[in-house]
N, C-alpha and C. Protein backbone atom coordinates (compact mmCIF):
# COMPACT_ATOMS: atom_id res chain seq x y z
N UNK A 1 104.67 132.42 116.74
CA UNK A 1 104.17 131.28 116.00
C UNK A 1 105.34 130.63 115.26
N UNK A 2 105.41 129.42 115.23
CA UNK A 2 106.44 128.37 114.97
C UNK A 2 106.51 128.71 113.33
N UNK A 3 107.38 127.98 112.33
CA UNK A 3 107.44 127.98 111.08
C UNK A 3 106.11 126.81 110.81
N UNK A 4 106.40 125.59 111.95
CA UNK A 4 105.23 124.80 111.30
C UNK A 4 103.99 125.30 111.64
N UNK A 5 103.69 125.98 112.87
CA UNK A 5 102.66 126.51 112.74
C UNK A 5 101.46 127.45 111.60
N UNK A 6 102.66 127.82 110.71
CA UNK A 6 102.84 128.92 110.04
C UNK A 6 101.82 128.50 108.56
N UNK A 7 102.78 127.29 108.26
CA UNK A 7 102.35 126.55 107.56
C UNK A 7 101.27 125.57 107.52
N UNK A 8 101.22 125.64 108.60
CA UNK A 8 99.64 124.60 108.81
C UNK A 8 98.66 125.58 108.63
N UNK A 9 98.52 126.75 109.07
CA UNK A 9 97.49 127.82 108.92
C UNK A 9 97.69 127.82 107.67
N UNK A 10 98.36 128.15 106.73
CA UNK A 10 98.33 128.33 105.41
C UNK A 10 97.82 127.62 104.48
N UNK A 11 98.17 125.95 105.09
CA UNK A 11 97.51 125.10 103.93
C UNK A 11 95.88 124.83 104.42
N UNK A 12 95.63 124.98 105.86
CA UNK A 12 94.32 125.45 106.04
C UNK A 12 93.39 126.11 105.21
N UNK A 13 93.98 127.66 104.96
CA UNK A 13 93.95 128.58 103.88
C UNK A 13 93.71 128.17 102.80
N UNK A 14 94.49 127.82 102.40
CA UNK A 14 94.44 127.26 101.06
C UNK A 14 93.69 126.58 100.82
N UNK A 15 93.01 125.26 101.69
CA UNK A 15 92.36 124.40 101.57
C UNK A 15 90.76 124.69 101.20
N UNK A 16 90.44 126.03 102.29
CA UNK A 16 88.94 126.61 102.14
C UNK A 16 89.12 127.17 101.28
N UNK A 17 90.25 128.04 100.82
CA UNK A 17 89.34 128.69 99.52
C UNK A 17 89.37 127.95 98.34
N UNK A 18 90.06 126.70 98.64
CA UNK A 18 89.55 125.73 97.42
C UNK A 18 88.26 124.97 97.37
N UNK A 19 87.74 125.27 98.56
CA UNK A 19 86.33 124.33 99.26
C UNK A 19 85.48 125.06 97.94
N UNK A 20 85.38 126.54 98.11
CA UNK A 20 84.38 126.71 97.82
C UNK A 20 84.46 127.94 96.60
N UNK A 21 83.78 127.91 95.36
CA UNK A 21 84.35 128.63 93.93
C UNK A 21 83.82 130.11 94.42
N UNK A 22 84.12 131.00 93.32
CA UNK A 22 83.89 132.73 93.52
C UNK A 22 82.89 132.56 93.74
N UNK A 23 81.63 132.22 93.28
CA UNK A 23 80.21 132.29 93.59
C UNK A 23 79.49 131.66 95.11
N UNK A 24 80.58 131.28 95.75
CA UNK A 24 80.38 130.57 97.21
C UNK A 24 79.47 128.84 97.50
N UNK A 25 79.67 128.81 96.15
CA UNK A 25 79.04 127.32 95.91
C UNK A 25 80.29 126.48 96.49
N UNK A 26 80.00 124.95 97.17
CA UNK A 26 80.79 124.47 97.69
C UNK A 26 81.21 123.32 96.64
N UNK A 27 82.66 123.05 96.14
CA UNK A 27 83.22 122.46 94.78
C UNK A 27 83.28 121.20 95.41
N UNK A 28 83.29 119.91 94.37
CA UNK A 28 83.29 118.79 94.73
C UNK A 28 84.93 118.47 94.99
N UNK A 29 84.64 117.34 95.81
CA UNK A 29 85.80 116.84 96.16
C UNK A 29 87.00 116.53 94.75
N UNK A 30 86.25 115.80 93.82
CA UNK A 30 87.27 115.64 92.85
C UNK A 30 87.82 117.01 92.17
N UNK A 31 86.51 117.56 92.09
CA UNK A 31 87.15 119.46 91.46
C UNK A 31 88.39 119.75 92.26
N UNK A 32 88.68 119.74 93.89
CA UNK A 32 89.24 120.45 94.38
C UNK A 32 90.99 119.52 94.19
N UNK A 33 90.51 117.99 94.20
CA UNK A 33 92.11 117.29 93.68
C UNK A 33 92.33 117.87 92.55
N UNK A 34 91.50 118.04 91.60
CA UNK A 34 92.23 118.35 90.27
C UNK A 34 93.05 119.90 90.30
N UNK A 35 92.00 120.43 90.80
CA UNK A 35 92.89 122.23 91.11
C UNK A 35 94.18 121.82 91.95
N UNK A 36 94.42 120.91 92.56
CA UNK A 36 95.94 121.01 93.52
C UNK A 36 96.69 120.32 92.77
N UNK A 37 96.31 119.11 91.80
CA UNK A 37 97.21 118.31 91.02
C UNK A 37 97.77 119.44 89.98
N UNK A 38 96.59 119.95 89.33
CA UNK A 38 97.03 120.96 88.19
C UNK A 38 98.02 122.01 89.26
N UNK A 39 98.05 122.85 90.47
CA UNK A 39 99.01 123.58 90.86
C UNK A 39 100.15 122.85 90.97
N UNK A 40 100.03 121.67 91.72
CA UNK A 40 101.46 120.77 91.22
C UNK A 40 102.11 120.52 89.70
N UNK A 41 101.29 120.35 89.28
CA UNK A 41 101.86 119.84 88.13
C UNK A 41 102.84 121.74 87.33
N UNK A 42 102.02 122.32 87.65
CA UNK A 42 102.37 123.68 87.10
C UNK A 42 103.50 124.19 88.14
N UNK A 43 103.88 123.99 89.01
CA UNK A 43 104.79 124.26 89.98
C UNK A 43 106.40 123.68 89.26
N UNK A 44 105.87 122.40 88.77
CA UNK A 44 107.04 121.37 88.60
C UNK A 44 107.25 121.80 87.44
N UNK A 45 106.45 122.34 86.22
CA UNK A 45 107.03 122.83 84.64
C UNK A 45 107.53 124.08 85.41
N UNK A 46 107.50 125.12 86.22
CA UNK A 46 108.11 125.64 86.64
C UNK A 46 109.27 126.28 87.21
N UNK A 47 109.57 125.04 87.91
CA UNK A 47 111.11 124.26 88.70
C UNK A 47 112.01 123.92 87.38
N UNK A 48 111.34 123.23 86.44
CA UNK A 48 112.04 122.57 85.31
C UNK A 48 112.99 124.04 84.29
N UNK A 49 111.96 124.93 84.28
CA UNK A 49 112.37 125.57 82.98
C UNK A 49 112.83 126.66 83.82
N UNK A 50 113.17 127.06 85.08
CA UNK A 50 114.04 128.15 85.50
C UNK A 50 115.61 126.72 86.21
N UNK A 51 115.33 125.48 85.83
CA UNK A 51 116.38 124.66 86.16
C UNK A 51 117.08 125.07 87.54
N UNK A 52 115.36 125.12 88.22
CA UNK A 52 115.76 124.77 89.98
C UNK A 52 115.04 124.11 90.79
N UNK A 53 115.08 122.64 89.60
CA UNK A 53 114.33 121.66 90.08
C UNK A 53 115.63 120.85 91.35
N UNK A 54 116.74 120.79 91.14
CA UNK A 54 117.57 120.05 92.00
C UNK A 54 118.00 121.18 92.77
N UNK A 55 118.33 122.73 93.33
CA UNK A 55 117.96 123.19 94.44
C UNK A 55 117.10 122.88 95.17
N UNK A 56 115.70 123.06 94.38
CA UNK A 56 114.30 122.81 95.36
C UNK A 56 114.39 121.27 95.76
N UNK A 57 114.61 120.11 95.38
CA UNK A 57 114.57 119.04 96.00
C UNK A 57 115.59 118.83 97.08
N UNK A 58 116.80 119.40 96.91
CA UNK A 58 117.90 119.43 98.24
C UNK A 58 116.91 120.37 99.48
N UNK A 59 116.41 121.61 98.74
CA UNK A 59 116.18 122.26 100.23
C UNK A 59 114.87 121.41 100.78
N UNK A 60 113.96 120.48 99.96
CA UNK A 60 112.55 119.87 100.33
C UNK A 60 113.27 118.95 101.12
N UNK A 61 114.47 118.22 100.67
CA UNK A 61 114.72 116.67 101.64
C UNK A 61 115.74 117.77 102.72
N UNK A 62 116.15 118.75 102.90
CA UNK A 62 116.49 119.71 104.07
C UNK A 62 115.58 119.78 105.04
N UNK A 63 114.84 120.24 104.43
CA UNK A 63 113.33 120.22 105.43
C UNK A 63 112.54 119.29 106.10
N UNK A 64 112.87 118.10 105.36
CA UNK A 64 112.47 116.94 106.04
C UNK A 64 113.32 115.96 106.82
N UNK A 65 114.68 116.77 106.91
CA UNK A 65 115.20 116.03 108.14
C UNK A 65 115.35 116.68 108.96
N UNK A 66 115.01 117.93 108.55
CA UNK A 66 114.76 118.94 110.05
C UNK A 66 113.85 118.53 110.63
N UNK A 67 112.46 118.59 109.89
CA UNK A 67 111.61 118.18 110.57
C UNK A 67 111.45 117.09 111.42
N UNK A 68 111.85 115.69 110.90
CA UNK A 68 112.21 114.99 111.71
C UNK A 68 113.15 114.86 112.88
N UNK A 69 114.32 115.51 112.57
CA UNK A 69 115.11 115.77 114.07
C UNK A 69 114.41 116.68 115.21
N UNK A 70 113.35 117.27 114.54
CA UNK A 70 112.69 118.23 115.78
C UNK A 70 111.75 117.72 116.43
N UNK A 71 110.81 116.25 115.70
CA UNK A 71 110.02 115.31 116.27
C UNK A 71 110.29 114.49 117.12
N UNK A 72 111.80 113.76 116.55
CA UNK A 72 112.65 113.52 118.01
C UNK A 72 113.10 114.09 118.91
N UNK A 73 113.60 115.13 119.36
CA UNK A 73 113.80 115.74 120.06
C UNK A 73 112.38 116.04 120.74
């Protein structure tokens, strides 16, 4: 299985068990933006205060010209 493969299953993953809360009730659409904005947002005070916010953006725009050179190809 590819790296992107890898990752598509994952955010799959991720995606259902945000569908639906511990009690198996299915969460509304806006509930489930706010849970990914709030993991973003908490990701990025993250990056900030171990000051590897400009690593992580070199290796994110890394990744995206890989990715793209592998679409062309």
């Amino acid at each position: 299985m590819k790296e992107r493969e890898r990752i598509e299953l994952l955010r799959r993953k991720i995606l259902l068990a945000k569908l639906y809360d511990k009690d198996g009730n299915r969460r509304t659409p806006f509930k489930i933006i706010n849970m990914l904005l709030t993991r973003c947002a908490l990701q990025d005070v993250f990056l900030q205060d171990q000051k590897l916010e400009t690593e992580f953006n070199a290796w994110q725009n890394e990744k995206i010209i890989t990715e793209k050179l592998e679409r062309e190809s």
